[in-house]
Structures are given as structure tokens and as C-alpha cells.
C-alpha atoms as a PDB file:
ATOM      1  CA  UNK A   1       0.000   0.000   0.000  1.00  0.00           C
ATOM      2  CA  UNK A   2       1.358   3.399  -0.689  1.00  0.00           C
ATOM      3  CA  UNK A   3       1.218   5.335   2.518  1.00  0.00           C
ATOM      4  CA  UNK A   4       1.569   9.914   2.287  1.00  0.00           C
ATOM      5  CA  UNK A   5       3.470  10.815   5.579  1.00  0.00           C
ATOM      6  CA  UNK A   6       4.639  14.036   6.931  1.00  0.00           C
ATOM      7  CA  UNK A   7       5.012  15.661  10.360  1.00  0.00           C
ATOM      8  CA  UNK A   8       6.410  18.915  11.992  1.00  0.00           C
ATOM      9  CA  UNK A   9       9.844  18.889  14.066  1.00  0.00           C
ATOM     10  CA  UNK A  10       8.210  17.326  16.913  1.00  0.00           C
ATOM     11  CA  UNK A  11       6.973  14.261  14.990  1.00  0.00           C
ATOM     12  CA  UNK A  12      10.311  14.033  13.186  1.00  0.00           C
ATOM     13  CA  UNK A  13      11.930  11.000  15.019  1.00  0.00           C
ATOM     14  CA  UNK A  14       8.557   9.139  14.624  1.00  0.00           C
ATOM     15  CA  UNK A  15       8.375  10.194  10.952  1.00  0.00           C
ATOM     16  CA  UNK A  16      11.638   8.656  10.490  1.00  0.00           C
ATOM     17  CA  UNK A  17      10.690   5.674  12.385  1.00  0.00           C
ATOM     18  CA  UNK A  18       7.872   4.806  11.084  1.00  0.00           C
ATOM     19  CA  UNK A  19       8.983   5.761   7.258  1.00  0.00           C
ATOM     20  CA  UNK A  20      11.697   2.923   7.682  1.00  0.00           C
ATOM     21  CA  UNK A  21       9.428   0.145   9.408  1.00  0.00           C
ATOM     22  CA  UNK A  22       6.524   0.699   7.198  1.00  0.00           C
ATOM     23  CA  UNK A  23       9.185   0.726   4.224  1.00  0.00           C
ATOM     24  CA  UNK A  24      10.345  -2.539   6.232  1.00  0.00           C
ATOM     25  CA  UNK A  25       6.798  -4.166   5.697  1.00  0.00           C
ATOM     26  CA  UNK A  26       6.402  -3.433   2.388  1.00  0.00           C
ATOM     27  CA  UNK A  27       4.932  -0.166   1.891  1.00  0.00           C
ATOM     28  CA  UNK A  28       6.000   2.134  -0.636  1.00  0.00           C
ATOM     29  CA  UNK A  29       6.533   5.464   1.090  1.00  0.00           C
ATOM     30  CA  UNK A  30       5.636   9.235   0.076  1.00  0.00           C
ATOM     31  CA  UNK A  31       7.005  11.038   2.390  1.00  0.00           C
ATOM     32  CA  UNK A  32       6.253  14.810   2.778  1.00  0.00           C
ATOM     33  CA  UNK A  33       8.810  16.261   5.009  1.00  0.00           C
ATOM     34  CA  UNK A  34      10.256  18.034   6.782  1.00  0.00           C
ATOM     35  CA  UNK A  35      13.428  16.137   6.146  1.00  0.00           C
ATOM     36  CA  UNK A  36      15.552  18.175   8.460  1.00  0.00           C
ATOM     37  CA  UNK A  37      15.247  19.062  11.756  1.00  0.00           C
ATOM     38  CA  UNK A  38      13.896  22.790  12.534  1.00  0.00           C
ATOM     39  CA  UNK A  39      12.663  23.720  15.557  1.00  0.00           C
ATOM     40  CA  UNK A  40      10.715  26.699  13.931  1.00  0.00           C
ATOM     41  CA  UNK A  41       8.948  24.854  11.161  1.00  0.00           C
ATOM     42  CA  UNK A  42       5.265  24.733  10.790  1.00  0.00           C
ATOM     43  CA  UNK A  43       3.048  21.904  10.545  1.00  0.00           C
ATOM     44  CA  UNK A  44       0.454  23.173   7.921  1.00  0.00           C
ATOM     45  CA  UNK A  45       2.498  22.828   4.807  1.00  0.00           C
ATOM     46  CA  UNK A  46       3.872  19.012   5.445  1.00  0.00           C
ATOM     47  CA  UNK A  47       0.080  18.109   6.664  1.00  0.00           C
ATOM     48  CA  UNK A  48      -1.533  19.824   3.506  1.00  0.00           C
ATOM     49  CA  UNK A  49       1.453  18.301   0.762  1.00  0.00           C
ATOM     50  CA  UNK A  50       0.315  14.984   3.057  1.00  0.00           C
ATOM     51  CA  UNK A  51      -3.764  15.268   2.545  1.00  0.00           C
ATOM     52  CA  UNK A  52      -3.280  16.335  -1.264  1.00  0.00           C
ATOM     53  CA  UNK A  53      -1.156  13.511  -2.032  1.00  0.00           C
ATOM     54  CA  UNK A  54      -3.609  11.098  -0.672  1.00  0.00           C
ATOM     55  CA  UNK A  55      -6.603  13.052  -2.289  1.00  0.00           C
ATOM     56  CA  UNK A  56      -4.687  12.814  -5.742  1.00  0.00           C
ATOM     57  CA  UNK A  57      -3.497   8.787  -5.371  1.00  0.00           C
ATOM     58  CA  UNK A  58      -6.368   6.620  -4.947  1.00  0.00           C
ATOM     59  CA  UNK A  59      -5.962   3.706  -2.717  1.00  0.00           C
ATOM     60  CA  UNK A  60      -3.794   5.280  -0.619  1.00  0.00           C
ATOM     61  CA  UNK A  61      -3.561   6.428   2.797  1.00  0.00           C
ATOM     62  CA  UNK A  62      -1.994   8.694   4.795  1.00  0.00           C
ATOM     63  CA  UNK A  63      -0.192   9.695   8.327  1.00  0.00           C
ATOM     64  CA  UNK A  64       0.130  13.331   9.555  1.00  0.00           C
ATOM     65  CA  UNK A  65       2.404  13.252  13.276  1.00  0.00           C
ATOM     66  CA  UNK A  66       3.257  16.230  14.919  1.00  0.00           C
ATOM     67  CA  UNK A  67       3.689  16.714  19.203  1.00  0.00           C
ATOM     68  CA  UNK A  68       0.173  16.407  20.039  1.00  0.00           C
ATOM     69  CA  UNK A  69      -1.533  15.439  16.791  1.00  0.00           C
ATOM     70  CA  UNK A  70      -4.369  17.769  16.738  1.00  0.00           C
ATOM     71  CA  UNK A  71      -3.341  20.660  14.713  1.00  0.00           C
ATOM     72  CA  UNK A  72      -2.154  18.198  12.575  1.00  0.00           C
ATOM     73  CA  UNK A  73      -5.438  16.715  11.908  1.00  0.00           C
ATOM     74  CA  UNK A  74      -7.440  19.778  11.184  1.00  0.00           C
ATOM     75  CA  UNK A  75      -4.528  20.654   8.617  1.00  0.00           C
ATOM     76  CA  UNK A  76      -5.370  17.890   6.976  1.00  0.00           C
ATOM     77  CA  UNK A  77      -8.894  17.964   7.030  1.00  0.00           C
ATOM     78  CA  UNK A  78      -8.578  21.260   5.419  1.00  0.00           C
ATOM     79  CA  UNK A  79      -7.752  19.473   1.943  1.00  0.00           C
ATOM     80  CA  UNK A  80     -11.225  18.583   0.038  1.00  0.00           C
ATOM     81  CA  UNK A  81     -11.549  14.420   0.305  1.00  0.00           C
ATOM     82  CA  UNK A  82      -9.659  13.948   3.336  1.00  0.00           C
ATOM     83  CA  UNK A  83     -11.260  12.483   6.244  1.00  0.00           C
ATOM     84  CA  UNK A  84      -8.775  12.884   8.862  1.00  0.00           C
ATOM     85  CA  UNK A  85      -9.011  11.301  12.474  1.00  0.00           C
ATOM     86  CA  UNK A  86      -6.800  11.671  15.967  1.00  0.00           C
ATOM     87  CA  UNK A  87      -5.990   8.697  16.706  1.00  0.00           C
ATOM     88  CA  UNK A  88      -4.535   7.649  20.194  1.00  0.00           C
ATOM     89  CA  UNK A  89      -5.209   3.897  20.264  1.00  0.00           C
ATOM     90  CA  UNK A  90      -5.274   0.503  18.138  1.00  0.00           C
ATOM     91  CA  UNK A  91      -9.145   0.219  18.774  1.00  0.00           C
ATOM     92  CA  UNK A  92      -9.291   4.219  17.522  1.00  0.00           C
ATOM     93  CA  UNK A  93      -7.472   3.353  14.242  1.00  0.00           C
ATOM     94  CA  UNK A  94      -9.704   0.553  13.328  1.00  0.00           C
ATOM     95  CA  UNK A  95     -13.246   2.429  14.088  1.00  0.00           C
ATOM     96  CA  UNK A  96     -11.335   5.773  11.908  1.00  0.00           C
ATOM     97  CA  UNK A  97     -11.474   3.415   9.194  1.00  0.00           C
ATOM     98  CA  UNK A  98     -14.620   0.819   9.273  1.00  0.00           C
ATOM     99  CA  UNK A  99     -17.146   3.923  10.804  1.00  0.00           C
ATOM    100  CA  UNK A 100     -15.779   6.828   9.263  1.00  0.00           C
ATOM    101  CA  UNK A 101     -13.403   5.891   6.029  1.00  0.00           C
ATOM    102  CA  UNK A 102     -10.747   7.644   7.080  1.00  0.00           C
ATOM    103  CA  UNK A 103      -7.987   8.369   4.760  1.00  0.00           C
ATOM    104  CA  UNK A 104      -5.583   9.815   6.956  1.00  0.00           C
ATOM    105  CA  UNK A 105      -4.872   9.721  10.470  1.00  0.00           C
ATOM    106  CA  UNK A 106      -3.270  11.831  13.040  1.00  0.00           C
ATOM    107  CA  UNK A 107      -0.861  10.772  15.987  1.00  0.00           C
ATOM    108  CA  UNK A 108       0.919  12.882  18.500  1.00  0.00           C
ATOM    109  CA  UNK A 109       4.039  11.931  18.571  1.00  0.00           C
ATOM    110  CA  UNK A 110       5.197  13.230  21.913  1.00  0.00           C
ATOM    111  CA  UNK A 111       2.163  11.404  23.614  1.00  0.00           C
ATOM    112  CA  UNK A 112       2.926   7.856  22.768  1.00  0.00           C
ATOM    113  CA  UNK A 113       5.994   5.605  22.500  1.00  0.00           C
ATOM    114  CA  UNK A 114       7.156   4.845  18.331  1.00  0.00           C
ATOM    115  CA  UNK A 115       6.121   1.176  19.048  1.00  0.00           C
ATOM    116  CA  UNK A 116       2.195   2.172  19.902  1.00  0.00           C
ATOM    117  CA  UNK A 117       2.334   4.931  17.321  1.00  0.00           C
ATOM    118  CA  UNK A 118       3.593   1.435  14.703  1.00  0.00           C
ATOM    119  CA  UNK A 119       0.660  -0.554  16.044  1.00  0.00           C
ATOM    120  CA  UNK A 120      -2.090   2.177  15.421  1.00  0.00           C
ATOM    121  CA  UNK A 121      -0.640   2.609  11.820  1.00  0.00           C
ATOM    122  CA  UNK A 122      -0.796  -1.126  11.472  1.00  0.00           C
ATOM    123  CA  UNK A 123      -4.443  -1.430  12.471  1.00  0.00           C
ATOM    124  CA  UNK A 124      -5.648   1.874  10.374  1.00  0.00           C
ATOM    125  CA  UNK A 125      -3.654   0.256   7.453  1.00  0.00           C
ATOM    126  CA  UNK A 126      -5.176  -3.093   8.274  1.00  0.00           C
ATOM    127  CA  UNK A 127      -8.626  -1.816   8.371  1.00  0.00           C
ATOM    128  CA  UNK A 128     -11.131  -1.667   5.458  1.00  0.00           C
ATOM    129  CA  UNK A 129     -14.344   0.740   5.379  1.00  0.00           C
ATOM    130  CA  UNK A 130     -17.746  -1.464   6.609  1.00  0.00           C
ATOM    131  CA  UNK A 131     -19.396   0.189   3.798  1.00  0.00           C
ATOM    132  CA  UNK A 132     -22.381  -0.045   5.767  1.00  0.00           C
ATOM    133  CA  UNK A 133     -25.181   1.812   4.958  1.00  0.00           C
ATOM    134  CA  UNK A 134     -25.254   3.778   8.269  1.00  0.00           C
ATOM    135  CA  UNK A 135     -21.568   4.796   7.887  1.00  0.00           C
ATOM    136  CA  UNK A 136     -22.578   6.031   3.982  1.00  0.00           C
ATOM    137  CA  UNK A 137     -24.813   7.457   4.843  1.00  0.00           C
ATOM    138  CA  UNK A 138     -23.342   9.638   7.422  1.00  0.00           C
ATOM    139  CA  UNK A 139     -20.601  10.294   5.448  1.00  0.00           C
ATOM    140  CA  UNK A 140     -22.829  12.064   2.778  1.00  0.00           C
ATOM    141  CA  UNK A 141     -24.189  14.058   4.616  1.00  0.00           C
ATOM    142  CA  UNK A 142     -21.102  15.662   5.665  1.00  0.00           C
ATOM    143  CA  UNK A 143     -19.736  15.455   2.021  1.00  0.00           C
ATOM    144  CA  UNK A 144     -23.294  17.382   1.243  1.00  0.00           C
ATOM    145  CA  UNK A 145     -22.551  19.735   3.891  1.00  0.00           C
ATOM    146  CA  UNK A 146     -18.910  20.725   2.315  1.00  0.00           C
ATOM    147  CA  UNK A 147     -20.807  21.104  -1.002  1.00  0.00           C
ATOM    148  CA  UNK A 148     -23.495  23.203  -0.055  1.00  0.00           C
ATOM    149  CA  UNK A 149     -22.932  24.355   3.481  1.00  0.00           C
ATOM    150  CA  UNK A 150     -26.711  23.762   4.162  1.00  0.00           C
ATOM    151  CA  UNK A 151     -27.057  21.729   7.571  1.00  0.00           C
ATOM    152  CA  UNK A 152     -28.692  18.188   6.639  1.00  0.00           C
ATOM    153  CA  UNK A 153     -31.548  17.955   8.021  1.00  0.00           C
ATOM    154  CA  UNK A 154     -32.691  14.620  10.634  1.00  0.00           C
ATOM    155  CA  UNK A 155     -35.154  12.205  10.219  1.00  0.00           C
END
């Protein structure tokens, strides 16, 4: 599977981690920087280039890390067709996926150890979409709401 990754400085280590053991497993890697350490860099730009390149390469998914993992995640939901998701647990990554069809998720770095930050990767990865009707349904109605910005209305 081809797996879009980028970070900020504080997700670096993982990034580098995690570039090598999914690499390792047999995933071909994208990844979006940074590629040097820089205590001043910003996340947006690395979690945008992320959330495009999964938008524009069907199939795949993607991994935004930075210390906490929540700026990082509305970054990426900022790019149209990503459904991004914090994700802070194994359980959390497969739910992102079956419920919601996520297509990228988010991890702070700084609030778990590389080796639980592998496993949730592993599991989202893992994971297909239900495609239950529920979940379709849910999910068009925010995709509506994008479109039009017109509240859908309940049933």
C-alpha cells in the first residue's frame, strides 16, 4: 500500500521511524517532510502536501504526526476528500477506518511511545471501510454539507 506521511519537528523521530518500518513491511513510502530538523517549522504545509497527495493517489492512505496530533489533523482535514481522524489507540485506528473511512490519520508523537504509534498505523492500514449503509450514509451528509454548506436535516 502506498502510505503519504509528513510531520512537523516534533513528529520528526517518529516520521523517520515509522517511514523505515513501514518501508520494512512493504509499503512504498511518500514522504512529505520536513526532512531536516527545525525547531521553527510549521506543521500546515507538510500536513496539507500529506492530505493532497492522498486526495490525488487513490488507494492510498496517509499519516500526519506532529507533538500532540491535533493541529495536525485539522490541517489535513482542510484538503477537500480527506477524512482525517486523531488517533490515540489501536481500537481508535480501526473504528477511523470501518465507521468513518478515514484516509488519513493523526498521531501525537510526543504522547505515545514509536512502538504504539507502529501498532495504530498497522491497524488503520489493516482496516477496510464497513461500507455499511449507516456509515454512507453519514458520510454524505457531511460530504453534502462541504458542497453546499446547508445543515442536513434529521429524520
Amino acid at each position: 500500500m502506498r502510505v503519504h506521511i509528513g510531520s512537523d519537528h516534533a513528529g520528526l523521530d517518529t516520521k523517520r521511524f515509522l517511514v523505515a518500518a513501514l518501508t520494512d513491511r512493504g509499503h512504498e513510502v511518500r514522504d512529505h517532510g520536513p526532512h531536516e530538523y527545525d525547531a521553527l517549522d510549521d506543521y500546515p504545509p507538510f500536513c496539507l502536501a500529506t492530505g493532497a497527495g492522498v486526495v490525488a493517489d487513490p488507494g492510498s492512505l496517509g499519516v500526519v504526526l506532529g507533538g500532540s496530533g491535533n493541529g495536525e489533523q485539522i490541517a489535513a482535514n482542510k484538503v477537500d476528500g480527506v477524512r482525517a481522524a486523531l488517533v490515540w489507540s489501536e481500537e481508535i485506528a480501526r473504528l477511523a477506518r470501518e465507521h468513518n473511512d478515514a484516509n488519513v490519520i493523526s498521531v501525537g508523537a510526543r504522547m505515545h511511545p514509536e512502538s504504539d504509534v507502529l501498532a495504530f498505523i498497522e491497524a488503520f492500514l489493516a482496516t477496510p471501510f464497513s461500507g455499511d449503509e449507516r456509515h454512507i450514509r453519514r458520510i454524505g451528509q457531511l460530504a453534502e454539507y462541504e458542497r453546499t454548506g446547508e445543515v442536513p436535516t434529521t429524520a
